[in-house]
PDB file of N, CA and C in Angstrom:
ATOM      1  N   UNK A   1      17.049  -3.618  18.084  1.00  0.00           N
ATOM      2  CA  UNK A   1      15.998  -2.622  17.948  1.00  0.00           C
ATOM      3  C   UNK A   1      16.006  -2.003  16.560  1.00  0.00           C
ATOM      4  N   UNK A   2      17.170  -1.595  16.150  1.00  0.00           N
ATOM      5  CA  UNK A   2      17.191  -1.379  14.903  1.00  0.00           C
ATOM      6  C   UNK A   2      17.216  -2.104  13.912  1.00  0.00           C
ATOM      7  N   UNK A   3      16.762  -3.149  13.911  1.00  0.00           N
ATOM      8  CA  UNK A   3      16.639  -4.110  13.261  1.00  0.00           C
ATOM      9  C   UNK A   3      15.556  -4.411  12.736  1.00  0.00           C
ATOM     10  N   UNK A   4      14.331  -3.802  13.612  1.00  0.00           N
ATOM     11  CA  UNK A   4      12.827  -4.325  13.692  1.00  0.00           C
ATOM     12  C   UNK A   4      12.142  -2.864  13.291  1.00  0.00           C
ATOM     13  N   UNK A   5      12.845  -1.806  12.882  1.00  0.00           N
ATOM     14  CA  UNK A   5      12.707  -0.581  12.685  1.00  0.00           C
ATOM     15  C   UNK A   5      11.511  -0.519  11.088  1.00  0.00           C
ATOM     16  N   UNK A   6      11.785  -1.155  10.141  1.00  0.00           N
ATOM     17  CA  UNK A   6      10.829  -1.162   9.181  1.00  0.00           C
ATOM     18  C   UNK A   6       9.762  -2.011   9.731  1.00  0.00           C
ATOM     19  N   UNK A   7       9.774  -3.089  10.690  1.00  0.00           N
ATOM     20  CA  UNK A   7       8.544  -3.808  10.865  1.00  0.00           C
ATOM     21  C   UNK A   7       7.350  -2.876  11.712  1.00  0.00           C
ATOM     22  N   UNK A   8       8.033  -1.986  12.536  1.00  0.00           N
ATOM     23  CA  UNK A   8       7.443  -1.437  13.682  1.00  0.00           C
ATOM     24  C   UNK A   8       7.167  -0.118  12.919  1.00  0.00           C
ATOM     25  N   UNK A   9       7.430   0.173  11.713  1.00  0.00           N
ATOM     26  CA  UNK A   9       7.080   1.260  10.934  1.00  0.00           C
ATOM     27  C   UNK A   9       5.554   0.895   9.759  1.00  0.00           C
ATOM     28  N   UNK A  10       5.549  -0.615   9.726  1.00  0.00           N
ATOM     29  CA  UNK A  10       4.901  -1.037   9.260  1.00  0.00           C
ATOM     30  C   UNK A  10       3.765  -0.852   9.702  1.00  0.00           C
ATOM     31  N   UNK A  11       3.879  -1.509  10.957  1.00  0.00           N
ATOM     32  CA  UNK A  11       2.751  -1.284  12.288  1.00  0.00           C
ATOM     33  C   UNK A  11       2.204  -0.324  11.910  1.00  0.00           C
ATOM     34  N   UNK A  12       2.653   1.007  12.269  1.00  0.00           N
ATOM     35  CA  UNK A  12       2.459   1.997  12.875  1.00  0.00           C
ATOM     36  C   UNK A  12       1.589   2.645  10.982  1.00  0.00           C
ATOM     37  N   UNK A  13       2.235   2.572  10.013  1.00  0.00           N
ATOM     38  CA  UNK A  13       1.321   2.841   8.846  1.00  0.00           C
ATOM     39  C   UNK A  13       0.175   2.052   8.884  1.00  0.00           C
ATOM     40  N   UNK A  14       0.636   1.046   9.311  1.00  0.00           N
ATOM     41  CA  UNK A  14      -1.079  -0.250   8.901  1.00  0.00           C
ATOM     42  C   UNK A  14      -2.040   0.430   9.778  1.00  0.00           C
ATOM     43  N   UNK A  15      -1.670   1.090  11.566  1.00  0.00           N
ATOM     44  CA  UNK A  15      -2.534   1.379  12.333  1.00  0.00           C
ATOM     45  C   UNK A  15      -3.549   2.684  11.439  1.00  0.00           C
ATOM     46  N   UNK A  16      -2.586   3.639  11.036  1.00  0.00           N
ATOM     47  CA  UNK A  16      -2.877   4.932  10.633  1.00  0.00           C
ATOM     48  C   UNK A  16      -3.637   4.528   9.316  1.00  0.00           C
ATOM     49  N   UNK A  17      -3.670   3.770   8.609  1.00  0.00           N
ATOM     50  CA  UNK A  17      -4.490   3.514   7.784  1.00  0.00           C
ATOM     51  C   UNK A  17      -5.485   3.175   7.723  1.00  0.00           C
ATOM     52  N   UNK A  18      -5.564   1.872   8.605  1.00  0.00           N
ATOM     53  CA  UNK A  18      -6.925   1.520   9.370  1.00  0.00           C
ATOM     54  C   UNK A  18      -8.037   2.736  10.010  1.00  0.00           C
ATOM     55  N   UNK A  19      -7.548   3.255  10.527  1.00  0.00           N
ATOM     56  CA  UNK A  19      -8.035   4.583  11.138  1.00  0.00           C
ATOM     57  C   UNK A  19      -8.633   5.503   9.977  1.00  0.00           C
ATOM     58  N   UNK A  20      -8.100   5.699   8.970  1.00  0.00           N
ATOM     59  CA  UNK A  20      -8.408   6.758   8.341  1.00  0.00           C
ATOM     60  C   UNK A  20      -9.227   5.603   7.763  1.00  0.00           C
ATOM     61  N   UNK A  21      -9.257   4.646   7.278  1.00  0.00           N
ATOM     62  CA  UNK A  21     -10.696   3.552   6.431  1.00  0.00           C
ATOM     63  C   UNK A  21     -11.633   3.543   7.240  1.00  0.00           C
ATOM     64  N   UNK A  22     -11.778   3.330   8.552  1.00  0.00           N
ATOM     65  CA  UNK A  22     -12.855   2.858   9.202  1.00  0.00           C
ATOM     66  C   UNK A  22     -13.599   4.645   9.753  1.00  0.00           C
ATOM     67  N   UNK A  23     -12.464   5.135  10.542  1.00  0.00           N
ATOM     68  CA  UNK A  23     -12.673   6.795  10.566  1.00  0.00           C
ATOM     69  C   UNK A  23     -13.557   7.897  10.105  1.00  0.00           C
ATOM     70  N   UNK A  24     -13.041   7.923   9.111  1.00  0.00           N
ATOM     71  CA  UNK A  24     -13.038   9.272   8.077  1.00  0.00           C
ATOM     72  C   UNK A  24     -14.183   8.337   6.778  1.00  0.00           C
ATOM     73  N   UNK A  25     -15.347   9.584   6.787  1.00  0.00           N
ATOM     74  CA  UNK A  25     -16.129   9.488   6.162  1.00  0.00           C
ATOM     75  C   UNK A  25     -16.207   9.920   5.106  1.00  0.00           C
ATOM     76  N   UNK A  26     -15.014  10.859   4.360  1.00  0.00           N
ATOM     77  CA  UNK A  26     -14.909  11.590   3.335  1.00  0.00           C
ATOM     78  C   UNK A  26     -14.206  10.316   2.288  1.00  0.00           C
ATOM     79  N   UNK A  27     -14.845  10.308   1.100  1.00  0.00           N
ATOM     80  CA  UNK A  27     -14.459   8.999   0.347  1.00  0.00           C
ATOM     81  C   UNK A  27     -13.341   8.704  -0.344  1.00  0.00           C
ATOM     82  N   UNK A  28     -12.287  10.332  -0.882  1.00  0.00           N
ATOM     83  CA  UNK A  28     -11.379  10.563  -0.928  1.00  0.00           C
ATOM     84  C   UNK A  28     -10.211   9.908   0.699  1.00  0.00           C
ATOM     85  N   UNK A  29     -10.508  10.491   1.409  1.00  0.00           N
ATOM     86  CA  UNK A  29      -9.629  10.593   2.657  1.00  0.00           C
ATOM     87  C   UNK A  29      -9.689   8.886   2.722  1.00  0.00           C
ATOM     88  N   UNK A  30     -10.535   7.988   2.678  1.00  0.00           N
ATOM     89  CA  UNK A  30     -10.523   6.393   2.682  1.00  0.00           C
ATOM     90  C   UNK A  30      -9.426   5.888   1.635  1.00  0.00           C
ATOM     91  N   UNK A  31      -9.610   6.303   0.130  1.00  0.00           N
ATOM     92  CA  UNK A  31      -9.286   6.139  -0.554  1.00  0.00           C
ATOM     93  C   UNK A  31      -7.283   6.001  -0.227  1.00  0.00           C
ATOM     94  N   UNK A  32      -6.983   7.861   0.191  1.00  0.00           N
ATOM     95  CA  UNK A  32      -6.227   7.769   0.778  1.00  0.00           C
ATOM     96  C   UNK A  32      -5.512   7.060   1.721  1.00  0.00           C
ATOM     97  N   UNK A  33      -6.110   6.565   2.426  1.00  0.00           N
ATOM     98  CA  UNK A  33      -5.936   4.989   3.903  1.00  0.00           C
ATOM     99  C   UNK A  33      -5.391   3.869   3.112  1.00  0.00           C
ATOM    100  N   UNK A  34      -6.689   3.904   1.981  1.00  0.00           N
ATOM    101  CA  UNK A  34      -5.886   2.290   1.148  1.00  0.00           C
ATOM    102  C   UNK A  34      -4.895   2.451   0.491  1.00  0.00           C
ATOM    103  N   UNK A  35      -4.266   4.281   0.152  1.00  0.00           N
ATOM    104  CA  UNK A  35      -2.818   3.835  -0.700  1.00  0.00           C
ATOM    105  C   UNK A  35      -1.294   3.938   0.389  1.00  0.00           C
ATOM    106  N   UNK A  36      -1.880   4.725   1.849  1.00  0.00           N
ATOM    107  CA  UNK A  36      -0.983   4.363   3.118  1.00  0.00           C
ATOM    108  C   UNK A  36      -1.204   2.515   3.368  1.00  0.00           C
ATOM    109  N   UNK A  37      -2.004   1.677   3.563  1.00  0.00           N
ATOM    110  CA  UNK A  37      -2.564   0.479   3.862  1.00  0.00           C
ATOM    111  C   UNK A  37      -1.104  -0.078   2.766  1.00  0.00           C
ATOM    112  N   UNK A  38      -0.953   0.224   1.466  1.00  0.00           N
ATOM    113  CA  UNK A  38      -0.568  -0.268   0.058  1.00  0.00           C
ATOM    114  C   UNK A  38       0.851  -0.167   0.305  1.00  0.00           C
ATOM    115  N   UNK A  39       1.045   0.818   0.901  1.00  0.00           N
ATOM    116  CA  UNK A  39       2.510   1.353   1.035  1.00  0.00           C
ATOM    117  C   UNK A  39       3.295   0.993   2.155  1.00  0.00           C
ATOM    118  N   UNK A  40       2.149  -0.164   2.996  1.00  0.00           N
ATOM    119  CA  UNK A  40       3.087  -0.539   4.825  1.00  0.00           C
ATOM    120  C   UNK A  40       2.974  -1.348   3.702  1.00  0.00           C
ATOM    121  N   UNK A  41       1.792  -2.353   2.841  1.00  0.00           N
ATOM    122  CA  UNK A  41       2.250  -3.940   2.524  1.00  0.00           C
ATOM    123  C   UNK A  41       3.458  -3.926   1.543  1.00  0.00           C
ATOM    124  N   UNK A  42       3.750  -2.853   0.931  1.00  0.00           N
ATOM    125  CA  UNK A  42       4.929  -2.875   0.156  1.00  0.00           C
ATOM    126  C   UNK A  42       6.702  -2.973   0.836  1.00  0.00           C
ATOM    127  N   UNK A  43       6.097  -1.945   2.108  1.00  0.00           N
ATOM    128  CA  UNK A  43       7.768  -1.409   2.704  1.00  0.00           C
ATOM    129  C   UNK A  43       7.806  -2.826   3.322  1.00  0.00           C
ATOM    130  N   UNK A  44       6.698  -3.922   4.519  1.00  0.00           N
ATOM    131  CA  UNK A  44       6.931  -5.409   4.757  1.00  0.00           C
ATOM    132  C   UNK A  44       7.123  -6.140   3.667  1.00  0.00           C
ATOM    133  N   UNK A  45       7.394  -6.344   2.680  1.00  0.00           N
ATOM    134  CA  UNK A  45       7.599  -7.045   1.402  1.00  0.00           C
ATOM    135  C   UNK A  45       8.917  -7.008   1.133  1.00  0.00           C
ATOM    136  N   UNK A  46       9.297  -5.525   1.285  1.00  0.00           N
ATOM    137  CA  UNK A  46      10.879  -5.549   0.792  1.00  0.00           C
ATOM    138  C   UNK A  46      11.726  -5.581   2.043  1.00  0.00           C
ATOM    139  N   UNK A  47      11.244  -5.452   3.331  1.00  0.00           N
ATOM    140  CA  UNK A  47      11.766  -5.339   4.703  1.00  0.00           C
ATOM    141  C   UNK A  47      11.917  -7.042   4.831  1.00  0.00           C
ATOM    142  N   UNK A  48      10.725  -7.833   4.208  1.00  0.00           N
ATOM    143  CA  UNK A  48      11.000  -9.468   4.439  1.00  0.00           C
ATOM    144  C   UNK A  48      12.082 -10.041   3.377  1.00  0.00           C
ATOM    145  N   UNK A  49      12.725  -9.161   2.341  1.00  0.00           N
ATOM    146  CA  UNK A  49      13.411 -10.061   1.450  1.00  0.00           C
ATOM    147  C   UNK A  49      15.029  -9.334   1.724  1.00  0.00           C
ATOM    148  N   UNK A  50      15.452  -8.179   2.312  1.00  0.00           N
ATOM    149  CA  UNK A  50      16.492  -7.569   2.746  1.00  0.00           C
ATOM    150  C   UNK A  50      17.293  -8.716   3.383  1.00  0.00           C
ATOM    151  N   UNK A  51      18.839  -8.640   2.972  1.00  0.00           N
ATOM    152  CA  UNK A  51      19.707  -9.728   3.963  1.00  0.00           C
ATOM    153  C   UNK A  51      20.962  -8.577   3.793  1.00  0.00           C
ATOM    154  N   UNK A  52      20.870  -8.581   5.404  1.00  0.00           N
ATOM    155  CA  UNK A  52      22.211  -7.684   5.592  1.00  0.00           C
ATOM    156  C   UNK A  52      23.270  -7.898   4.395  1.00  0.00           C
ATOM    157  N   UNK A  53      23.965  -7.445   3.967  1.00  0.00           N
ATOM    158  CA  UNK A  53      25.233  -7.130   2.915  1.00  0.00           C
ATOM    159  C   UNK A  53      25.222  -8.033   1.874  1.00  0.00           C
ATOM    160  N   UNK A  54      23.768  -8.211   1.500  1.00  0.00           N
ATOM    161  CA  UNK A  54      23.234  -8.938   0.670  1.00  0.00           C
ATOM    162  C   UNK A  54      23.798  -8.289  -0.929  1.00  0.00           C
ATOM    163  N   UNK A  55      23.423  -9.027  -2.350  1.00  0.00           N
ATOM    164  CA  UNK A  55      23.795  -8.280  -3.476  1.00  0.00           C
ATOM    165  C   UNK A  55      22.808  -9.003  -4.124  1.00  0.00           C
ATOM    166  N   UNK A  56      22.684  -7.956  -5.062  1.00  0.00           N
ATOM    167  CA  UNK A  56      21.333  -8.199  -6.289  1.00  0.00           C
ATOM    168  C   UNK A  56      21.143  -9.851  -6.928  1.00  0.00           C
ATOM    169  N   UNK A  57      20.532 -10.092  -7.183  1.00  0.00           N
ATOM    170  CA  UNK A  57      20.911 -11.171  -7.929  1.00  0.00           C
ATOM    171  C   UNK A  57      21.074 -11.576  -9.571  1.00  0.00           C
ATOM    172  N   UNK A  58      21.300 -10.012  -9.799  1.00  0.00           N
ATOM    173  CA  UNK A  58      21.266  -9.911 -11.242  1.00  0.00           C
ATOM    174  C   UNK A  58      22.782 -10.338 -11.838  1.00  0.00           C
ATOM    175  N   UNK A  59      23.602 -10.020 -10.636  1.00  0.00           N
ATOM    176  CA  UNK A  59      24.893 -10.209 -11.159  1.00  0.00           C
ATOM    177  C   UNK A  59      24.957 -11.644 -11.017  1.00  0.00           C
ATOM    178  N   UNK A  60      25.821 -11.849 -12.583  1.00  0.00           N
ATOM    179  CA  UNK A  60      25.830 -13.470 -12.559  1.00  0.00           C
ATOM    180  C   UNK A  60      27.115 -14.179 -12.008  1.00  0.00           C
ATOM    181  N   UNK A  61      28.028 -12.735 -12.138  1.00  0.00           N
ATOM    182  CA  UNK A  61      29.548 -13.092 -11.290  1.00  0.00           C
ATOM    183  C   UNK A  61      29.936 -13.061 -10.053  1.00  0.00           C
ATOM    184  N   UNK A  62      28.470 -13.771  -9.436  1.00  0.00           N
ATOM    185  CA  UNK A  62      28.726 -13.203  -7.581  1.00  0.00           C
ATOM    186  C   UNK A  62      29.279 -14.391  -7.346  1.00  0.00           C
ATOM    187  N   UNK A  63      30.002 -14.018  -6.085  1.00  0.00           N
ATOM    188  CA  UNK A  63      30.301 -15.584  -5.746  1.00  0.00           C
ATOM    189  C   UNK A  63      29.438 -16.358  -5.295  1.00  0.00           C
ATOM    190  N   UNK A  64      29.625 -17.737  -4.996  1.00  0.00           N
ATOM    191  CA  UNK A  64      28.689 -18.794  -4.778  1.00  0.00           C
ATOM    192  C   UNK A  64      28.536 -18.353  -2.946  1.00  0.00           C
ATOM    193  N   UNK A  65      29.244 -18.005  -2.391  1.00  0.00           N
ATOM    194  CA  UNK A  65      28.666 -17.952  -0.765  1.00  0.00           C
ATOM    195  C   UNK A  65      28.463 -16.281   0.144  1.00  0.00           C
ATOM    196  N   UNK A  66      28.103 -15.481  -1.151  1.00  0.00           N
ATOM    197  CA  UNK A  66      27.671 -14.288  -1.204  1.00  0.00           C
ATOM    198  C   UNK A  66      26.080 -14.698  -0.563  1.00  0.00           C
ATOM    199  N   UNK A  67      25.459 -13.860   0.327  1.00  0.00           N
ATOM    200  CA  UNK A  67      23.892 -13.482   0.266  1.00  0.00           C
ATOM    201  C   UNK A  67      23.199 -12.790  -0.831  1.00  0.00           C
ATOM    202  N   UNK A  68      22.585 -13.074  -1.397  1.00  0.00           N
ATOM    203  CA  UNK A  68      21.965 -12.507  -2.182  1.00  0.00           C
ATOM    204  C   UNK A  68      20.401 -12.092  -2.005  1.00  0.00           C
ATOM    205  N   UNK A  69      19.839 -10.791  -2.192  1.00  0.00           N
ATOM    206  CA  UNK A  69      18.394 -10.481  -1.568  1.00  0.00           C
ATOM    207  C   UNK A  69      17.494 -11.179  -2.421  1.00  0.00           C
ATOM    208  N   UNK A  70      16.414 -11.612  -1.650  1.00  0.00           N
ATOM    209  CA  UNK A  70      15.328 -12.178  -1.933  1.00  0.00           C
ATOM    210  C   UNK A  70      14.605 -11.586  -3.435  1.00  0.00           C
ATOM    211  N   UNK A  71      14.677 -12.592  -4.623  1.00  0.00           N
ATOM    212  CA  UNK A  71      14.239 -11.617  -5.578  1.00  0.00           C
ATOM    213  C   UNK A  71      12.435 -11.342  -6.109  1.00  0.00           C
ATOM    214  N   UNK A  72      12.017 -12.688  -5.714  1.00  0.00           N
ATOM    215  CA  UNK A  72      10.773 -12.625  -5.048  1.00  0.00           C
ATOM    216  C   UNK A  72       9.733 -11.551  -4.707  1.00  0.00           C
ATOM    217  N   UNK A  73      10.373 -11.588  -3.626  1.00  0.00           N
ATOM    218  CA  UNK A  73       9.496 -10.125  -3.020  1.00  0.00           C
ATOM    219  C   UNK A  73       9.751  -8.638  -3.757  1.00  0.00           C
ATOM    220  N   UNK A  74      10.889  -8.647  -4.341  1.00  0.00           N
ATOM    221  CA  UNK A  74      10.890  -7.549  -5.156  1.00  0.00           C
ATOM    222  C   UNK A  74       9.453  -7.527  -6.217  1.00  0.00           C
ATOM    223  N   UNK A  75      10.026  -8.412  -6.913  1.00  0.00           N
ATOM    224  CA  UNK A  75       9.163  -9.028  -8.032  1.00  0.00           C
ATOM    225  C   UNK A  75       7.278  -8.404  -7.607  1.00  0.00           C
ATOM    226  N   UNK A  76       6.793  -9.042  -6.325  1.00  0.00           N
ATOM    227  CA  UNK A  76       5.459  -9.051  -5.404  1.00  0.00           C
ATOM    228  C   UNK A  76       5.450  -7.535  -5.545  1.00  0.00           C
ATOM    229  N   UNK A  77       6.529  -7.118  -4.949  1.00  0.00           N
ATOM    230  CA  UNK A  77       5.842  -5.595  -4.677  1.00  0.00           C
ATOM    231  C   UNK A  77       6.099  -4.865  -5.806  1.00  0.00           C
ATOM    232  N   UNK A  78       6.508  -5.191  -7.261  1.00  0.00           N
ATOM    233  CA  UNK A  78       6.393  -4.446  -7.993  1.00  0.00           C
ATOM    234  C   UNK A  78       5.290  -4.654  -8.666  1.00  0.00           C
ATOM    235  N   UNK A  79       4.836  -5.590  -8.479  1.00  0.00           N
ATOM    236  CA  UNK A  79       3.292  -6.029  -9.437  1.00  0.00           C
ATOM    237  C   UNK A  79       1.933  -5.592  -8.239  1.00  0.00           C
ATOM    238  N   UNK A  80       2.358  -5.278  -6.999  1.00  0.00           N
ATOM    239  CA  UNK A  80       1.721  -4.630  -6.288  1.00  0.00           C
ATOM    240  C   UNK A  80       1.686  -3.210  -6.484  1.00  0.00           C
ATOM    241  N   UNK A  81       2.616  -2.482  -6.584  1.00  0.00           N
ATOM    242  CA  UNK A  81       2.457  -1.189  -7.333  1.00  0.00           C
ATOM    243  C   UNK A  81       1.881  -0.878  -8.468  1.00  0.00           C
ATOM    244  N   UNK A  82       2.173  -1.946  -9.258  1.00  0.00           N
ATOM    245  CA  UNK A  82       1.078  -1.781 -10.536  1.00  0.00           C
ATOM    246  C   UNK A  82      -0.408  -1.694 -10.480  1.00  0.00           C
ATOM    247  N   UNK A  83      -0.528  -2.813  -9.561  1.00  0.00           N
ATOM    248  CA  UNK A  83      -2.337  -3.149  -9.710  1.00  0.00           C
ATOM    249  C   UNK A  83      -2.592  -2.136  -8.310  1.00  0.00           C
ATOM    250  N   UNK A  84      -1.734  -1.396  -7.994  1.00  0.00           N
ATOM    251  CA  UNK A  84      -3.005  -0.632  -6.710  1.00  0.00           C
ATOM    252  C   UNK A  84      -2.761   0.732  -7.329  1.00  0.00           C
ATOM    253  N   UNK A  85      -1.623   1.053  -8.473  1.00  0.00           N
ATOM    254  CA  UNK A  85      -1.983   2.144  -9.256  1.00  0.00           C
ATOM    255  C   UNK A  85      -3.496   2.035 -10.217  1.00  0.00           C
ATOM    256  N   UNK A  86      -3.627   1.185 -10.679  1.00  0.00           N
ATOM    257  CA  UNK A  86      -4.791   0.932 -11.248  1.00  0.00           C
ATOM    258  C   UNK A  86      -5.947   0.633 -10.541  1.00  0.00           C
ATOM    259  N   UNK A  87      -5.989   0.042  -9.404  1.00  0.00           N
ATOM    260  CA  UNK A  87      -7.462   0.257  -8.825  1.00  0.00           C
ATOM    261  C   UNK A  87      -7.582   1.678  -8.085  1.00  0.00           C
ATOM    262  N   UNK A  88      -6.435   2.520  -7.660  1.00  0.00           N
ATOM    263  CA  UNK A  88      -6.724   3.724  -6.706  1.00  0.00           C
ATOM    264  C   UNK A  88      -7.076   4.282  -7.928  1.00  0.00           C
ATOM    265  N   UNK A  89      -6.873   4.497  -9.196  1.00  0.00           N
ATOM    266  CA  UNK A  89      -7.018   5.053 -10.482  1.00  0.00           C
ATOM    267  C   UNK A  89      -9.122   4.882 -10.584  1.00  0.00           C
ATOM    268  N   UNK A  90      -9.188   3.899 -10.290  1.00  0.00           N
ATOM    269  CA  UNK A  90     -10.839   3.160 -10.279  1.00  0.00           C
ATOM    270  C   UNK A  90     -11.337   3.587  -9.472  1.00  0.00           C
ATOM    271  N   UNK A  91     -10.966   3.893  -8.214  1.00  0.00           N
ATOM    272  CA  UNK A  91     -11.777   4.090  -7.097  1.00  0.00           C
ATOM    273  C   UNK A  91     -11.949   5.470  -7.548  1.00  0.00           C
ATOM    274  N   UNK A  92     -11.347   6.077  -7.821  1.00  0.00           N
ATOM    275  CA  UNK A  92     -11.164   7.824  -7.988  1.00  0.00           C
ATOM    276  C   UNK A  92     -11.936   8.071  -9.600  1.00  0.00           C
ATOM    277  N   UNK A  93     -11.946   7.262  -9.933  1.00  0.00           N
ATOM    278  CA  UNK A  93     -13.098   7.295 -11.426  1.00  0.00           C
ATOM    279  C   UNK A  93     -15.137   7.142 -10.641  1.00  0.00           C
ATOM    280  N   UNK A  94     -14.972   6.275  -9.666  1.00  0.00           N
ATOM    281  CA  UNK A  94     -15.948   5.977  -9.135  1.00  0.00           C
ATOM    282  C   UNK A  94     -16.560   7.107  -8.279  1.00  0.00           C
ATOM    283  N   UNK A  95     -15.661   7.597  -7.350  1.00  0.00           N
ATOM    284  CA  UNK A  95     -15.808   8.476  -6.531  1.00  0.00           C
ATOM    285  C   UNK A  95     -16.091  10.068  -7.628  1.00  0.00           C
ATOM    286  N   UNK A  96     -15.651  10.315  -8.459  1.00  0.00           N
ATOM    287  CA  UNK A  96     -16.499  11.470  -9.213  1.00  0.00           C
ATOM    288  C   UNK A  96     -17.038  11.169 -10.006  1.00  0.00           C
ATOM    289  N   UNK A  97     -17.979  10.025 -10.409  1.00  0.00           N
ATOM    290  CA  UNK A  97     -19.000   9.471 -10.437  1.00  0.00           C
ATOM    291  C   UNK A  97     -20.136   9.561  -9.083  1.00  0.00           C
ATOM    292  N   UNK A  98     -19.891   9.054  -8.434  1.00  0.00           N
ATOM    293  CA  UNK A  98     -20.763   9.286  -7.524  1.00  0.00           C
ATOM    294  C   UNK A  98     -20.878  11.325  -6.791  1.00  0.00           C
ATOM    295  N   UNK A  99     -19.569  11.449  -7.024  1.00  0.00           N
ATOM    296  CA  UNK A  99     -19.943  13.586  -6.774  1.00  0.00           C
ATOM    297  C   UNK A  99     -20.634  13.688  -7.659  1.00  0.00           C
ATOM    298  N   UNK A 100     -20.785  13.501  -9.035  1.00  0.00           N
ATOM    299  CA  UNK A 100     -21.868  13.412 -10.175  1.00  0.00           C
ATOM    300  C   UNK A 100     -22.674  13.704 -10.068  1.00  0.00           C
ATOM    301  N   UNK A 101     -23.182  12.210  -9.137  1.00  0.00           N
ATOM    302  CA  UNK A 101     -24.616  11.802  -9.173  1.00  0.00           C
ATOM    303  C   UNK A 101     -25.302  12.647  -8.174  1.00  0.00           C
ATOM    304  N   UNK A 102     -24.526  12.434  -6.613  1.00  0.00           N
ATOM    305  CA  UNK A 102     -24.987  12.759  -5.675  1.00  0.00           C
ATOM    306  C   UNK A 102     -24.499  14.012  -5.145  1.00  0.00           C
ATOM    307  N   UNK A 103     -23.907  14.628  -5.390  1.00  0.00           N
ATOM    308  CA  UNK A 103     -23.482  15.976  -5.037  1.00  0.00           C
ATOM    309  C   UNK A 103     -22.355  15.928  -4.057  1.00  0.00           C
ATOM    310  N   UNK A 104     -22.126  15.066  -3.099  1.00  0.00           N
ATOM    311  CA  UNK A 104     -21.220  14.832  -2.251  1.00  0.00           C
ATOM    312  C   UNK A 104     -20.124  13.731  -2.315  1.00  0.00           C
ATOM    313  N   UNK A 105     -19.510  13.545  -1.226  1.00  0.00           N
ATOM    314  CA  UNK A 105     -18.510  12.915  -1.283  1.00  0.00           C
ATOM    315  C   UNK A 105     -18.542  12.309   0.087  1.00  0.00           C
ATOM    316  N   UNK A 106     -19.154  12.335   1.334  1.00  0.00           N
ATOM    317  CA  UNK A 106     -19.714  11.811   2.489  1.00  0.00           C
ATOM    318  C   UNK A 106     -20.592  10.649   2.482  1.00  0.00           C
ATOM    319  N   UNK A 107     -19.970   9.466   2.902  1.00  0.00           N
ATOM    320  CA  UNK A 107     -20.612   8.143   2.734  1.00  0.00           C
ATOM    321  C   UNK A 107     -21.788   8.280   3.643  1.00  0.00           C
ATOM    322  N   UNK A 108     -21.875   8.913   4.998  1.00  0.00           N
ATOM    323  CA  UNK A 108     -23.267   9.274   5.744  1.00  0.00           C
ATOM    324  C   UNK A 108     -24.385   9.852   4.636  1.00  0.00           C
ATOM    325  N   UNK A 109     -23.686  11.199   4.351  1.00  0.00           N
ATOM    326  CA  UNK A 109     -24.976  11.733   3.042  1.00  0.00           C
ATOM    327  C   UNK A 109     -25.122  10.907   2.488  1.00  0.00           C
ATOM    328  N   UNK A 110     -24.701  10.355   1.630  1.00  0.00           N
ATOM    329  CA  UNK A 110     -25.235   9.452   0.347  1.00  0.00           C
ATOM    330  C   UNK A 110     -26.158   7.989   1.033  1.00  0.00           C
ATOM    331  N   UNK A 111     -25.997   8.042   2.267  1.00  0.00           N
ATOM    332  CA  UNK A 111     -26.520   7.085   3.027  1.00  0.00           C
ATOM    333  C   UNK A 111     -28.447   7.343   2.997  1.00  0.00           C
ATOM    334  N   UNK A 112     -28.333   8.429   3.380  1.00  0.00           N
ATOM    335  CA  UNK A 112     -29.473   9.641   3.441  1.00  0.00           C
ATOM    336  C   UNK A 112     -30.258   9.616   2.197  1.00  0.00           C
ATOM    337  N   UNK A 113     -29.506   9.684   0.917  1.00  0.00           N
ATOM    338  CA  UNK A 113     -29.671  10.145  -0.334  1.00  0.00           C
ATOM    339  C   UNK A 113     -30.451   9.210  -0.984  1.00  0.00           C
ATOM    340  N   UNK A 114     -30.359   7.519  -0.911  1.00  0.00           N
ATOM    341  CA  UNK A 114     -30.628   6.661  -1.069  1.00  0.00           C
ATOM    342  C   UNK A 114     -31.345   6.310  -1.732  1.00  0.00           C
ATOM    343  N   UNK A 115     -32.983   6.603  -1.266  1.00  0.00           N
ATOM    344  CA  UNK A 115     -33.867   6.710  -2.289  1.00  0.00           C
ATOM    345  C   UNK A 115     -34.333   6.432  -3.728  1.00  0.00           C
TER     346      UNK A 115
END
């Protein structure tokens, strides 16, 4: 059980994220969903490359029948942190752009607004 503890945590962010994207009409609060959404695909990334009493693989003096963690997925989710700092950075350039234009921040209003 404790074993499956980051996967089932995963879950449970992916659910809550989903919810607040499909949910919540405020464009901020979505925005928000996709950097919870960002943050289950990161914690499954490093939860898939973890090996019990595993060691880095930086050290070059490990022994040969040591585990060593997956370096991979490190690698993934750090270039995943990069590029979803930079698009949540975009979306949030966009989104007061559009308060700008349209006065709000409610994807219904601006639905309305259209015109």
């Amino acid at each position: 059980m404790i074993a499956n503890l980051p996967f089932i945590a995963v879950a449970l962010l992916i659910g809550i994220a989903f919810a607040m994207i499909l949910l919540k009409r405020n464009m901020i609060k979505m925005i928000m969903g996709l950097g919870i959404l960002e943050g289950a695909v990161n914690l499954f990334l490093v939860s898939l490359g973890y090996r019990e009493d595993g060691i880095a693989p930086i050290f070059t003096g490990a022994p040969a029948d040591a585990a060593m963690v997956m370096p991979t997925v490190q690698a993934l989710t750090l270039t995943n942190i990069v590029i979803g700092v930079a698009t949540t950075a975009l979306m949030l350039v966009f989104v007061m752009l559009i308060y700008k234009k349209y006065g709000t921040v409610n994807a219904n209003e601006m639905r309305r607004l259209k015109e």
